[in-house]
Each structure stands twice: as C-alpha cells, then as structure tokens.
N, C-alpha and C. Protein backbone atom coordinates (compact mmCIF):
# COMPACT_ATOMS: atom_id res chain seq x y z
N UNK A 1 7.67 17.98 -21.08
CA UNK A 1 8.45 17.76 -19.87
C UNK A 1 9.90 17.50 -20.23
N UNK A 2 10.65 17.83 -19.46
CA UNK A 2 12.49 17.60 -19.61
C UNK A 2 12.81 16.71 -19.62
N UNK A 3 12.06 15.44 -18.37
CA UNK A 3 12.61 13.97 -18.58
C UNK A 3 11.94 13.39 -19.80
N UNK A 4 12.71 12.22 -19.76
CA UNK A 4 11.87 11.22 -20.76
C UNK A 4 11.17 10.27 -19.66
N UNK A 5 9.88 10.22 -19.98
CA UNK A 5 8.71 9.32 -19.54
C UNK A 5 8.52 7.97 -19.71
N UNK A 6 9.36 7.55 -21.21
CA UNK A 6 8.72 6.07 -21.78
C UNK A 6 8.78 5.14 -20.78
N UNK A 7 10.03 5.30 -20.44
CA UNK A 7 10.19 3.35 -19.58
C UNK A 7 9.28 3.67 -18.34
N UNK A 8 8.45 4.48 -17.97
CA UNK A 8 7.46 4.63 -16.87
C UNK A 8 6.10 4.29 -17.36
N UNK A 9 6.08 4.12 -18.84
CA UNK A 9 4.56 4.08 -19.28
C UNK A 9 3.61 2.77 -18.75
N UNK A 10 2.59 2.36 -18.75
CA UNK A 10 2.03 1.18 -18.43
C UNK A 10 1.56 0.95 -19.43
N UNK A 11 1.25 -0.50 -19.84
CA UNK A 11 0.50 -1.09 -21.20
C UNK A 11 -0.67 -0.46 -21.53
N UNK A 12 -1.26 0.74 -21.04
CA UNK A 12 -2.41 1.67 -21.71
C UNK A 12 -1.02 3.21 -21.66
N UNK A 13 -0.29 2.85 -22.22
CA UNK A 13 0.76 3.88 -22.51
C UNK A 13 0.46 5.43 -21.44
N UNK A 14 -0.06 4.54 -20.20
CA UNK A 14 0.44 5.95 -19.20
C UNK A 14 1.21 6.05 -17.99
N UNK A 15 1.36 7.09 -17.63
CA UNK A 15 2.74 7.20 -16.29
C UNK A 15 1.61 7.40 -14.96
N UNK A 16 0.20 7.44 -15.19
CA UNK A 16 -0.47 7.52 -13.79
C UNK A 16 -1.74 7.19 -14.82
N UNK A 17 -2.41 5.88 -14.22
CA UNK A 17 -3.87 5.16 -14.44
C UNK A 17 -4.44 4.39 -13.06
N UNK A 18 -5.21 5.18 -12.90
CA UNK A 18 -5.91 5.32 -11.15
C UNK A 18 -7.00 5.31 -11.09
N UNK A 19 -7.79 4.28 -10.65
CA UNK A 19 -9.06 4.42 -10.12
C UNK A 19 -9.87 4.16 -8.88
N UNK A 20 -10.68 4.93 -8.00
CA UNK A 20 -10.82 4.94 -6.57
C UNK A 20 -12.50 5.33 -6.67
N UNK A 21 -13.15 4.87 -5.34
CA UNK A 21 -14.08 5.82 -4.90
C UNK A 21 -14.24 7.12 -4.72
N UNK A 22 -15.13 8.12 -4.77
CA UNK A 22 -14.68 9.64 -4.37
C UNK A 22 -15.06 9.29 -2.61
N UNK A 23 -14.13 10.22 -2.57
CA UNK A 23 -14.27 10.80 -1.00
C UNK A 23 -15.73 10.40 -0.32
N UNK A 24 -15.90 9.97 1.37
CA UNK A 24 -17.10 9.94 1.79
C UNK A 24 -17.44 11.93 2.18
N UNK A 25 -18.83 12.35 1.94
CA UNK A 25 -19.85 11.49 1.50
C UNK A 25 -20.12 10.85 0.03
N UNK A 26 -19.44 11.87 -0.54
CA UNK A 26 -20.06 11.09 -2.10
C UNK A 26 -19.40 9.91 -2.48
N UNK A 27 -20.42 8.89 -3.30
CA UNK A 27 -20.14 7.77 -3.53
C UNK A 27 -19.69 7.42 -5.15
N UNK A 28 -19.51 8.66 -5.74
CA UNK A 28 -19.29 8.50 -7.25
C UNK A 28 -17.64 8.13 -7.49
N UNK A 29 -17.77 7.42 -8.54
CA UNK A 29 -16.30 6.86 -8.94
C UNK A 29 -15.73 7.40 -9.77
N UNK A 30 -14.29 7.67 -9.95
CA UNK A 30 -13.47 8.32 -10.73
C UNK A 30 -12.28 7.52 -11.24
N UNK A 31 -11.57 8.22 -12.15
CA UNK A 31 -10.52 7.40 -12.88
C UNK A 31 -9.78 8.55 -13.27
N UNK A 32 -8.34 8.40 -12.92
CA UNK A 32 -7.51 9.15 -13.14
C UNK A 32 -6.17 8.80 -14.16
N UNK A 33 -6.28 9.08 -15.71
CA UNK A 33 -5.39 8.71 -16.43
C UNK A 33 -4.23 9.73 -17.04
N UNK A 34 -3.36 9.27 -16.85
CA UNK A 34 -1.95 10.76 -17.33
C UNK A 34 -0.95 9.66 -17.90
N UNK A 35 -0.94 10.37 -19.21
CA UNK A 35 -0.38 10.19 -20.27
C UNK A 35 1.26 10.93 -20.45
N UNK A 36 1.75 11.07 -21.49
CA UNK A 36 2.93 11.95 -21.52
C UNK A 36 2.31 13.18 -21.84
N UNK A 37 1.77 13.58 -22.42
CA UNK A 37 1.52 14.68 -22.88
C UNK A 37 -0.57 15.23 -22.38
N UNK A 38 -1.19 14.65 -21.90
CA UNK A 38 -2.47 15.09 -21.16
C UNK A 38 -2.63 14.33 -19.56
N UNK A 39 -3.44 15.18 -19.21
CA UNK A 39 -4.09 14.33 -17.67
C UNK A 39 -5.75 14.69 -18.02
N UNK A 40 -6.37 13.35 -18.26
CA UNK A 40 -7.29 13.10 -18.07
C UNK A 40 -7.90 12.41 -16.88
N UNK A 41 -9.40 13.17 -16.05
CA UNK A 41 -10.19 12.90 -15.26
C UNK A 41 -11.70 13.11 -15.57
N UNK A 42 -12.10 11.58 -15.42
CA UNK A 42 -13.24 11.12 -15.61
C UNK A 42 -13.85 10.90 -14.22
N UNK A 43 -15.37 10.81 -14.20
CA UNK A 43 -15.74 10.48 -13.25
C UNK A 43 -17.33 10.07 -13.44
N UNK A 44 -17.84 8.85 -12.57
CA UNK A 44 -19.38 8.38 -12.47
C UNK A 44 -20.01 8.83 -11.86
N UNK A 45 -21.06 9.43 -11.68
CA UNK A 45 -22.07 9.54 -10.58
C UNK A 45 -22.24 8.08 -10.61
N UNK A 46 -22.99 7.87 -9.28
CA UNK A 46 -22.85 6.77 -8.82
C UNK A 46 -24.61 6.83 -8.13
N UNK A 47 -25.67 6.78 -8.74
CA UNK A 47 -27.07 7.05 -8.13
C UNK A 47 -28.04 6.04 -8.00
N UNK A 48 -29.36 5.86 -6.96
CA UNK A 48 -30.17 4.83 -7.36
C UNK A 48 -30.72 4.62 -8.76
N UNK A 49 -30.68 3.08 -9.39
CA UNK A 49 -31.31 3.03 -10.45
C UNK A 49 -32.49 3.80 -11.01
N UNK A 50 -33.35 3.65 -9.78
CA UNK A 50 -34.88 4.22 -10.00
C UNK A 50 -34.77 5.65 -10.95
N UNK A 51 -33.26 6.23 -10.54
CA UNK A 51 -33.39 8.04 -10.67
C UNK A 51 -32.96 7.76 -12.88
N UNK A 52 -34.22 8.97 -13.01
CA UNK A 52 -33.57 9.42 -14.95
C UNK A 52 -32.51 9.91 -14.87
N UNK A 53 -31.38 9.89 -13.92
CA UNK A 53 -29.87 9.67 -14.44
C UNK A 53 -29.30 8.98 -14.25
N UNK A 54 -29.68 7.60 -13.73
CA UNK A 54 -28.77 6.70 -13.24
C UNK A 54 -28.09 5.91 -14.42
N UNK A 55 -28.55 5.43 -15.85
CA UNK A 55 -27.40 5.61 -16.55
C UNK A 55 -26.30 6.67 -17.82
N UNK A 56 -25.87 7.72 -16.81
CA UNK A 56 -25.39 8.93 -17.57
C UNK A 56 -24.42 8.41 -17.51
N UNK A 57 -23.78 8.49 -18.79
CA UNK A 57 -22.09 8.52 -19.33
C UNK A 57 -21.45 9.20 -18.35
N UNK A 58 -19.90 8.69 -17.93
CA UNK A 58 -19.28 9.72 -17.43
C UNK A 58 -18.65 10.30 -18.36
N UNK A 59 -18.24 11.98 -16.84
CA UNK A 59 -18.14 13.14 -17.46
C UNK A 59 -16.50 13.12 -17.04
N UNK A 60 -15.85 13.88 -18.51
CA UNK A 60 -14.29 13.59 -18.72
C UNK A 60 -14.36 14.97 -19.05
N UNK A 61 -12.68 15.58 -18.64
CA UNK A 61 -12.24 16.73 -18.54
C UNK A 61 -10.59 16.20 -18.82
N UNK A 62 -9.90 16.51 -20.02
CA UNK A 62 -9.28 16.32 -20.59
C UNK A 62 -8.39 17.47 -20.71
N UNK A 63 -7.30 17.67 -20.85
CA UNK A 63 -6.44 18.70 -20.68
C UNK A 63 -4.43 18.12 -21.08
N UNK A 64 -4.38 19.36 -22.35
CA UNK A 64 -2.46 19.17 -21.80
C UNK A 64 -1.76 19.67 -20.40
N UNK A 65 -0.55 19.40 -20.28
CA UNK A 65 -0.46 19.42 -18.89
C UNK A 65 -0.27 21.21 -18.78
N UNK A 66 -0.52 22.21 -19.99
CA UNK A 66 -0.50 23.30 -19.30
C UNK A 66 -1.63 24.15 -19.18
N UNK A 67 -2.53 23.66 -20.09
CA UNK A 67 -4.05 23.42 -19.69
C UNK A 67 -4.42 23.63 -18.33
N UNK A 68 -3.86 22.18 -18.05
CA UNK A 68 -4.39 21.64 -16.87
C UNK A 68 -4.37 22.56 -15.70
N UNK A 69 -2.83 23.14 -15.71
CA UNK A 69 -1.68 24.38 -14.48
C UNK A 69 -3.62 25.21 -14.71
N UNK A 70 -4.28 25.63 -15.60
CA UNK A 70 -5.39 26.67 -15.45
C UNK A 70 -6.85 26.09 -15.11
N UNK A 71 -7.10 25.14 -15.32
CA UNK A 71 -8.17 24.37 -15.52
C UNK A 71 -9.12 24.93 -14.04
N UNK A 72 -9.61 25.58 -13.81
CA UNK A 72 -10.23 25.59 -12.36
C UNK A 72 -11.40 24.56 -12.21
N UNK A 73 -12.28 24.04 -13.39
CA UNK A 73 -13.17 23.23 -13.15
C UNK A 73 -12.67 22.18 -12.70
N UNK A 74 -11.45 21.66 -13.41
CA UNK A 74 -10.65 20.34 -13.15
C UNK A 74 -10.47 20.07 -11.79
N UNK A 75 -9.47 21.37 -11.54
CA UNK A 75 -9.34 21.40 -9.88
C UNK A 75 -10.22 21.40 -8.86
N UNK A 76 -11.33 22.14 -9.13
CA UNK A 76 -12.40 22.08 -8.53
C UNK A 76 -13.09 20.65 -8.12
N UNK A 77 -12.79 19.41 -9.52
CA UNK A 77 -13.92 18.45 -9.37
C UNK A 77 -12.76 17.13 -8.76
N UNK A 78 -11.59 17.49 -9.29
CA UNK A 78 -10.73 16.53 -8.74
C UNK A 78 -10.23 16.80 -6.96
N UNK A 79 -10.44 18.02 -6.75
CA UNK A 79 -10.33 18.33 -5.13
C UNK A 79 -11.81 17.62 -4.53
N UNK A 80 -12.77 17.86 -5.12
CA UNK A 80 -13.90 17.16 -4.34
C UNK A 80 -14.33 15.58 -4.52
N UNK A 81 -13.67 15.01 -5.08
CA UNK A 81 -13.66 14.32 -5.46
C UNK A 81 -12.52 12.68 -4.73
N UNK A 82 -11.19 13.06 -5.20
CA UNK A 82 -9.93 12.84 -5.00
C UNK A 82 -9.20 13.78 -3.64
N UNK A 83 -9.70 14.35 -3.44
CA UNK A 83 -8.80 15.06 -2.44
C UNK A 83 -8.10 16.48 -2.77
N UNK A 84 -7.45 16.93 -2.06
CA UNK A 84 -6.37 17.91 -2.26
C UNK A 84 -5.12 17.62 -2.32
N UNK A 85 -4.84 15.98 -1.58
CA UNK A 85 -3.44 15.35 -2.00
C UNK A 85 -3.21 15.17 -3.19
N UNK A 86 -4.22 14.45 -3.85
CA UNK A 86 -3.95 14.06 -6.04
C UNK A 86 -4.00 15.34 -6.58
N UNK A 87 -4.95 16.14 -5.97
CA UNK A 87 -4.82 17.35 -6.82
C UNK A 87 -3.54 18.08 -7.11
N UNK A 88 -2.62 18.19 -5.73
CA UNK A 88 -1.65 18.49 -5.76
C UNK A 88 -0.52 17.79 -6.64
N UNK A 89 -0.83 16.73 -6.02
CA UNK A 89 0.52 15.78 -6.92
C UNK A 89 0.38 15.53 -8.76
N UNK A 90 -1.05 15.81 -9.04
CA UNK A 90 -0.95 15.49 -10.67
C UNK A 90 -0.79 17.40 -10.42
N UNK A 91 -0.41 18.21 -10.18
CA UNK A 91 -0.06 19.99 -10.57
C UNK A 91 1.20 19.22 -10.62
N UNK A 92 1.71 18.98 -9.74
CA UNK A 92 2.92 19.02 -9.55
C UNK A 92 3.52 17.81 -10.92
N UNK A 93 2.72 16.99 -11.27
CA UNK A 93 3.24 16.51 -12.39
C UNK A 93 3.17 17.26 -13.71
N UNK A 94 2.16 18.06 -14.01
CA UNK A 94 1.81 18.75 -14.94
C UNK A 94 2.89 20.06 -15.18
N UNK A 95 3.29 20.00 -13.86
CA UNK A 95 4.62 21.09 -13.50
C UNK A 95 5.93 20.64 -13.92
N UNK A 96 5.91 19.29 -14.20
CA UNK A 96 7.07 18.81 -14.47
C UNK A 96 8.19 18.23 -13.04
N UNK A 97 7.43 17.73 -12.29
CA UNK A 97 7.76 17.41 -11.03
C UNK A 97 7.36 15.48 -11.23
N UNK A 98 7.93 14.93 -11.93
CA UNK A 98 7.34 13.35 -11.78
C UNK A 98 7.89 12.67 -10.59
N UNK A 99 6.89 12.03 -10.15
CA UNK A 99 7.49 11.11 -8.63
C UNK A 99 7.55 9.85 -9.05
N UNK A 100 9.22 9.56 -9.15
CA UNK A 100 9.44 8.41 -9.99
C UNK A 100 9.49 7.26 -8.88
N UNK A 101 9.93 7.65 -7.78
CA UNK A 101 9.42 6.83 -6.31
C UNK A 101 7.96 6.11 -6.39
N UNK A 102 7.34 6.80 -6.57
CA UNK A 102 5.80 6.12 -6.66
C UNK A 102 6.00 5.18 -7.37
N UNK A 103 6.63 5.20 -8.52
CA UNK A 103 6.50 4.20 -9.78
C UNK A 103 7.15 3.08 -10.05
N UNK A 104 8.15 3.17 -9.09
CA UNK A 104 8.72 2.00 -8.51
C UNK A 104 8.09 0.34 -8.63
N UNK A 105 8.37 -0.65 -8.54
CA UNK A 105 7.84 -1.52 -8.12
C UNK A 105 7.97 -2.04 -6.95
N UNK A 106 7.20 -2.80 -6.06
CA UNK A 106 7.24 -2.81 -4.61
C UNK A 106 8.57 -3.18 -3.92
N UNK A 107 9.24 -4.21 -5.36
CA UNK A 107 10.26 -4.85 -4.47
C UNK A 107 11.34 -4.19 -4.61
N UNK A 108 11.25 -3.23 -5.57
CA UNK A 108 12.41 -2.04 -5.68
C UNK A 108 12.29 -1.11 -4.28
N UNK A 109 11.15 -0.21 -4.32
CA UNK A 109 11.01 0.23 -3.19
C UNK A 109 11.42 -0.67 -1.31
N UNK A 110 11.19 -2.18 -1.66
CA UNK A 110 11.82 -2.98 -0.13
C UNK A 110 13.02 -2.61 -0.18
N UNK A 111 13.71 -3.32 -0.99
CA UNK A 111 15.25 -2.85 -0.96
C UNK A 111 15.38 -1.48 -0.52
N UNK A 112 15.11 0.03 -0.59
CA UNK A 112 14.96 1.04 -0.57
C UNK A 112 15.18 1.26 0.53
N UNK A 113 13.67 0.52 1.66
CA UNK A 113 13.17 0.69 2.67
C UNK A 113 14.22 -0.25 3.60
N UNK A 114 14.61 -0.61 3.18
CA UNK A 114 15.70 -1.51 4.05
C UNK A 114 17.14 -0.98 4.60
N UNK A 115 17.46 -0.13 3.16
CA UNK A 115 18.69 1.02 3.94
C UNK A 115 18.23 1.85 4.31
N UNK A 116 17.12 2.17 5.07
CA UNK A 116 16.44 3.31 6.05
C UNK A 116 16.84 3.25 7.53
N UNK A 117 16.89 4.21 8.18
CA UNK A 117 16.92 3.99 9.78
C UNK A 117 15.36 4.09 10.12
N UNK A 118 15.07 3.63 10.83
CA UNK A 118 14.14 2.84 11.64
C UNK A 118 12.73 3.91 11.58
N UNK A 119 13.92 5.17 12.46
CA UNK A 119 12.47 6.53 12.64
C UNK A 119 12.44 7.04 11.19
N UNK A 120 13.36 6.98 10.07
CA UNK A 120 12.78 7.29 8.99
C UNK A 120 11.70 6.40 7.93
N UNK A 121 11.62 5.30 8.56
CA UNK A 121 10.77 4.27 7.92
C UNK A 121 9.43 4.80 8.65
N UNK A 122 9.12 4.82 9.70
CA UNK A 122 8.43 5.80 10.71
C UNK A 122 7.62 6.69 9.80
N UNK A 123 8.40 7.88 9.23
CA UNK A 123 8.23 8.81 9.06
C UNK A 123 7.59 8.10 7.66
N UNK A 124 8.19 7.71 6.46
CA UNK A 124 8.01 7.93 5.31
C UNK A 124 6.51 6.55 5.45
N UNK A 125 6.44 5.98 6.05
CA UNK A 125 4.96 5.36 6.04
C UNK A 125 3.79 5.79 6.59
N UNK A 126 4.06 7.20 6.95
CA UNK A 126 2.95 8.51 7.36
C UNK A 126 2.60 9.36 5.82
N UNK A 127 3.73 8.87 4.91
CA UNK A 127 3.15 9.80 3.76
C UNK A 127 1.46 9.45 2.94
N UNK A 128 1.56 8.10 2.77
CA UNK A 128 0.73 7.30 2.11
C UNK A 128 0.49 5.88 2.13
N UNK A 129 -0.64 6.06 1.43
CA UNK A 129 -1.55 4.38 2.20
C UNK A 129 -0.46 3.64 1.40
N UNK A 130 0.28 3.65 0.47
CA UNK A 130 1.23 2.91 -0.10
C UNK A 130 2.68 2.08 0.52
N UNK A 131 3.33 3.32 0.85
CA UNK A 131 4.16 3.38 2.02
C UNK A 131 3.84 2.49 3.30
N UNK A 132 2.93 3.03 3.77
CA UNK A 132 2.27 2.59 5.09
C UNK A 132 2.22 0.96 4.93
N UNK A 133 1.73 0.41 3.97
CA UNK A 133 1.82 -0.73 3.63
C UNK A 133 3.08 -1.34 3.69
N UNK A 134 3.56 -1.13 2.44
CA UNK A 134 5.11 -1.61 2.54
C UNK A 134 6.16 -1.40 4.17
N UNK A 135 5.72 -0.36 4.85
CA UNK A 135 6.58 -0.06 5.77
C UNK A 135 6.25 -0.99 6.75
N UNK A 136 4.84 -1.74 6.75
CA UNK A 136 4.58 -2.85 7.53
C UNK A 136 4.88 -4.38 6.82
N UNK A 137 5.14 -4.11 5.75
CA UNK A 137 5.23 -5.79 5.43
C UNK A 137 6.13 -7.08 6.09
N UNK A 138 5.46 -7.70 6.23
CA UNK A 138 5.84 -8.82 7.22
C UNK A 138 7.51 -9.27 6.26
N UNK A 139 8.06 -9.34 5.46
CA UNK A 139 9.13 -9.59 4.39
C UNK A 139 9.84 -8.69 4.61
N UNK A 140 9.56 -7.31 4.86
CA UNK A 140 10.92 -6.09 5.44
C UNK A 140 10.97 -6.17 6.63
N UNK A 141 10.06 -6.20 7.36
CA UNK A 141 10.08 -6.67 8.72
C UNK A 141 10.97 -8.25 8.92
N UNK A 142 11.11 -9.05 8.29
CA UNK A 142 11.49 -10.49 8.67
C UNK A 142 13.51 -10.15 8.69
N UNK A 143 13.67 -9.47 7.29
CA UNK A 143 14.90 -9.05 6.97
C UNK A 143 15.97 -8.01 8.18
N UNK A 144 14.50 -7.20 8.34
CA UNK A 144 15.28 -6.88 9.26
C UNK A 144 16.14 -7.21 10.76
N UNK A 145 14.41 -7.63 11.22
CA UNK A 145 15.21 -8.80 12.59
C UNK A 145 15.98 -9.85 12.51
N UNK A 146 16.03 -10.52 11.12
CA UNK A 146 17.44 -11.39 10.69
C UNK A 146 18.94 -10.43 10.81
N UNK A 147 18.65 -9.14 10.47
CA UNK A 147 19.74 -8.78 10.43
C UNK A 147 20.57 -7.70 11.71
N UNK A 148 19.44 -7.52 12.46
CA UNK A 148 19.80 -6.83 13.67
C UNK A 148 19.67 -7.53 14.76
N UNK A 149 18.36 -8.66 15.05
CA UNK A 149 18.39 -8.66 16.45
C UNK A 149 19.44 -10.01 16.33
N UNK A 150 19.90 -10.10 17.75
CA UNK A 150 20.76 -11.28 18.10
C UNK A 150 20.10 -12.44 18.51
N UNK A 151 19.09 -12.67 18.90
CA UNK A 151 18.29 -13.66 18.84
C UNK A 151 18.31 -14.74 17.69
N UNK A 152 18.90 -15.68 17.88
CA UNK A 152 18.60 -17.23 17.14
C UNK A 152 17.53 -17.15 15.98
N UNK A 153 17.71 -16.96 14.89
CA UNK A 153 16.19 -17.35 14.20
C UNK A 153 16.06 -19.18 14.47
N UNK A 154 14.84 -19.80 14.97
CA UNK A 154 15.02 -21.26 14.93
C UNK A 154 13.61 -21.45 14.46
N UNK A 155 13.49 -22.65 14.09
CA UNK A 155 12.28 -22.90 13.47
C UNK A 155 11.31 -22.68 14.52
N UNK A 156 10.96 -22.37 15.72
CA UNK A 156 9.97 -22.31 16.84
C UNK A 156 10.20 -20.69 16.57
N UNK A 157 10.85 -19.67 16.24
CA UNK A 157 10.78 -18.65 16.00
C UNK A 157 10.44 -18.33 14.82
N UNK A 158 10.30 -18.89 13.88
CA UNK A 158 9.98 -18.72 12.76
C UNK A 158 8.09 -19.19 13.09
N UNK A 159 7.71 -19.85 13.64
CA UNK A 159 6.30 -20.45 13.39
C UNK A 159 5.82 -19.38 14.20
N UNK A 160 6.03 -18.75 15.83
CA UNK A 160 6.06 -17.97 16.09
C UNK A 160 5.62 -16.38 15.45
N UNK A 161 6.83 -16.10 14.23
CA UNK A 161 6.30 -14.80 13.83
C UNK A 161 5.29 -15.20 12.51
N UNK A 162 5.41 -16.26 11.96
CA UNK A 162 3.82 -16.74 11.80
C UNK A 162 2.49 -16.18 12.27
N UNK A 163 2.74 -16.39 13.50
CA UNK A 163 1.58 -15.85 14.11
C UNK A 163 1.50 -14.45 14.42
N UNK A 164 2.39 -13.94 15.18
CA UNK A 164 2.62 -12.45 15.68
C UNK A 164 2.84 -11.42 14.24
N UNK A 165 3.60 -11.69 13.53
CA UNK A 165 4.56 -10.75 12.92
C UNK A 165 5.95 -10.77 13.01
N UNK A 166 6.64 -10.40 12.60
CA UNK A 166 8.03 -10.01 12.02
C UNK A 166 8.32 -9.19 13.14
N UNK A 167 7.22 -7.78 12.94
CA UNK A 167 7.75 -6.63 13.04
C UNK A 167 7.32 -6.47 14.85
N UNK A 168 6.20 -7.29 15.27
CA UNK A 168 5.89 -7.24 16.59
C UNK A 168 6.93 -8.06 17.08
N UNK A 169 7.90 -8.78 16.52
CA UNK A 169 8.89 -9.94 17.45
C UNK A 169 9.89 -8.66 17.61
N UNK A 170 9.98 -8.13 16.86
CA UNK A 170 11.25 -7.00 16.54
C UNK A 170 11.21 -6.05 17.89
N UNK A 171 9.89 -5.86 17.93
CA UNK A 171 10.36 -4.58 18.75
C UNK A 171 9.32 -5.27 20.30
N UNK A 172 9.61 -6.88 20.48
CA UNK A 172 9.81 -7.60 21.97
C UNK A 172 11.12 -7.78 22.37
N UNK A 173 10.64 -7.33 23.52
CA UNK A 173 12.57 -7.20 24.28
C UNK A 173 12.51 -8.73 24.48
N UNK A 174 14.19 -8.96 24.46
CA UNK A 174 14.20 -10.56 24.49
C UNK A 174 13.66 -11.08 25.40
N UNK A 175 13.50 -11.22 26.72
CA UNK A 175 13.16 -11.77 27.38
C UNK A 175 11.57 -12.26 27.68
N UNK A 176 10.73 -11.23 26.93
CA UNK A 176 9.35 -11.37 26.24
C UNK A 176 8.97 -12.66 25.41
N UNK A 177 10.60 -12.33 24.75
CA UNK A 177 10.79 -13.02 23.55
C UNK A 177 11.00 -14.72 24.24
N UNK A 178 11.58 -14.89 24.75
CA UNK A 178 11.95 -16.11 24.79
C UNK A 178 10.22 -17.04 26.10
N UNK A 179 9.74 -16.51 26.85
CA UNK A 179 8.97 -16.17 27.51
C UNK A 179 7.52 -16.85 26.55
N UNK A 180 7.48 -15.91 25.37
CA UNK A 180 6.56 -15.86 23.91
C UNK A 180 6.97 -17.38 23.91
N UNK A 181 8.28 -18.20 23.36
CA UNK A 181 8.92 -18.70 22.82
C UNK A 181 8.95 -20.40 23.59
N UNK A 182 8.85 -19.85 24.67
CA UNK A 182 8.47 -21.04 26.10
C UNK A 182 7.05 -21.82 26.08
N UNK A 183 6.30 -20.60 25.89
CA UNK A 183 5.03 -20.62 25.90
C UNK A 183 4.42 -21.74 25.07
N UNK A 184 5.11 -20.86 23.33
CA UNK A 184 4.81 -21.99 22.60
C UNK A 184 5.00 -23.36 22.10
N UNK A 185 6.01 -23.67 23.12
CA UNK A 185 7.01 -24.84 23.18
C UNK A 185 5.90 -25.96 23.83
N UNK A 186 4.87 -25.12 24.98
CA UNK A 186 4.65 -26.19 25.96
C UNK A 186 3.19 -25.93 25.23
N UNK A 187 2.59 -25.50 24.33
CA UNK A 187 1.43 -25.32 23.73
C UNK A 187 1.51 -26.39 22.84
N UNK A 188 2.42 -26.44 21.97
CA UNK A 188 2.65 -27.77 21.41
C UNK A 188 2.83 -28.99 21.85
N UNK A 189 3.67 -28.96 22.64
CA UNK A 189 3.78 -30.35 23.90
C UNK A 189 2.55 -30.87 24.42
N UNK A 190 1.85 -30.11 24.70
CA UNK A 190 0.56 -30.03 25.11
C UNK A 190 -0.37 -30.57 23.47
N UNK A 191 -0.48 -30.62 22.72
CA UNK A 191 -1.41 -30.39 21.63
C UNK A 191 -0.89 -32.21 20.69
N UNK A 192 0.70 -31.89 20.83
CA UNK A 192 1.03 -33.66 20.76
C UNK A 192 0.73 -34.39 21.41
N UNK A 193 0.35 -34.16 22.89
CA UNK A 193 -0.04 -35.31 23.62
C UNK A 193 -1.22 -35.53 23.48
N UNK A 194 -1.97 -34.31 23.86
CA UNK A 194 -3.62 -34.74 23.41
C UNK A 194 -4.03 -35.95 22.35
N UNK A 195 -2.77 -35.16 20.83
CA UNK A 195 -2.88 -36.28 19.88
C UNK A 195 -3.09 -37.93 20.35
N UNK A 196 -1.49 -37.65 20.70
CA UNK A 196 -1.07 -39.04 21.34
C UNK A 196 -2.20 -39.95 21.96
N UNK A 197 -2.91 -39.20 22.78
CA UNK A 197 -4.24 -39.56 23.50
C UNK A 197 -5.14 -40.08 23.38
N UNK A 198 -5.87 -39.20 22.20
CA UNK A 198 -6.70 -39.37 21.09
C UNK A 198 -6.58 -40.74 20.68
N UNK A 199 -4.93 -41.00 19.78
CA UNK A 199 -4.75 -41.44 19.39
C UNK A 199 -5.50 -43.25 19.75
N UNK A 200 -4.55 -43.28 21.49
CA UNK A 200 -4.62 -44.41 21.73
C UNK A 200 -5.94 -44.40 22.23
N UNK A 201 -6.79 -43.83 22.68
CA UNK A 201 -8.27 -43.99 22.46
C UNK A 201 -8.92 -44.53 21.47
N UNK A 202 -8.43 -44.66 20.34
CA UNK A 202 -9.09 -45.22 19.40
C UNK A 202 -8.98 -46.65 19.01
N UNK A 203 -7.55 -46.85 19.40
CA UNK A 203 -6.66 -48.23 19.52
C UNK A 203 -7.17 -48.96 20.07
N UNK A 204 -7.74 -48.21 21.26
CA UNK A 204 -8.37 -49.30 22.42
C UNK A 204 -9.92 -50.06 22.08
C-alpha cells in the first residue's frame, strides 16, 4: 500500500481486528483480522453440542491483499456471513483505499462531529451503527445546545436533560421548554414537602 499504516496498528499489530455474530439466520461467529500486508477471515460454526461437529476448529482463509482482490471463496463466505458492507470495505482496503475515519478515536471523531451542520450529522449517522451512535451521544448533543440554543443552561436544566437528553431538549421549542422546566420545578416542590411531611410524622 502507498500510505504508511504503523501509527494505525493495534497491540495485535493490526489496522482492522473485528469480531461479530454472522448475519441472522446463521448463528456462527467470525473474526475479522487485517494486518499491513494480509486480511485474514476466520470463522465458527456455531452448532448443538449433541452434533460430531460441534467441536470443529475454525475455518481461516488467509490471503495478501492481492490475493484477496481474487479470492472468490473469501468473498463468497465473508458476504454470507458479514454482509456485503465488510465485504466491500476490506476490497476496498485491499485496494488501497484505508478509512482512516473509522480509526479514529471516538473523541477525535466528537470534535469532528461538532463542526458539522446539523442535516449533515443526519446524514453521516445513516452510514453506520458507529456513527449512529456517536451522532446521538448525549456529550455532542450537550455541546451543542450550550452553544446554539439561547436558553439559560441552569442547574434545573441540567437535571432535566438528565432525564430527557441533550439532544431531545435541543430540538423542544422553548416554550415546551420552559413548560418541561415548570413542571419539574413543582415535581420537586411537591416531593420536598412530602419529605417535610414524612418527616414530621415521625417527630410526632
């Protein structure tokens, strides 16, 4: 490959070490390891004990990455397996296409996601369950409504998205908002006095 790989490696010296369920229906497990120079895919059947194969070694298919560009069994077992999304994306690594985005660490990627406009955060958390995640996290979400909406952060808004979210306060029109905000004012008022109540019930 043209780039250099090292500072992407992980402490089993690879740039992609992955392991998932296969696809429903099948229940066999796989492991997906890529190195600088091979992509190896392994995989378990996954069967009742009772059966004379339930403990078979898994079966590994090993390949350099231009190997791999031919491999039709590979493709074959990693499409049924993994999908047609990994399949694609380890070609496309084997192609010399690395997605150094993926490899990111999360809080590199927040920062990222933070100079985004809104419908492109939208968009790019439709790519993957990864994304999708991060594009909801309650911490990019918090940053943001600190930094756009005009609304007061106060500590009753803060306990507030406690409960709700970040990202559900964000997109309540204020008047919801304050409404939300009322609510929980007299929920507490309500919940001290009971105390209070309690309290002197016991006194007595």
């Amino acid at each position: 490959m043209a780039c250099n790989l090292k500072p992407w490696l992980n402490e089993h010296d690879a740039i992609i070490d992955y392991c998932d369920t296969a696809q429903a229906p099948c229940k066999d497990f796989f492991h997906i390891f890529v190195t600088e120079k091979e992509i190896i895919f392994r995989w378990w059947k996954i069967v009742p004990p009772s059966r004379a194969d339930s403990g078979a070694a898994p079966v590994e298919i090993k390949n350099s990455y231009d190997d791999f560009l031919h491999d039709e069994r590979a493709h074959s077992e990693i499409q049924r397996l993994a999908g047609d999304n990994t399949l694609q994306y380890l070609i496309r690594t084997a192609e010399g296409q690395f997605d150094f985005l993926m490899h990111l660490p999360d809080e590199a990627l927040k920062k990222i996601l933070l100079s985004l406009d809104l419908e492109d955060m939208i968009r790019l958390s439709a790519t993957c369950r990864r994304f999708r995640h991060l594009c909801n996290d309650d911490d990019v979400w918090e940053k943001i409504f600190r930094r756009t909406v005009e609304t007061p952060v106060t500590a009753e808004l803060e306990t507030l998205a406690q409960k709700e979210g970040w990202k559900r306060l964000f997109y309540t029109n204020k008047l919801q908002l304050q409404m939300q905000l009322r609510r929980q004012k007299r929920e507490e008022h309500q919940h001290e006095e009971h105390g209070h109540h309690h309290h002197d019930q016991q006194t007595i």
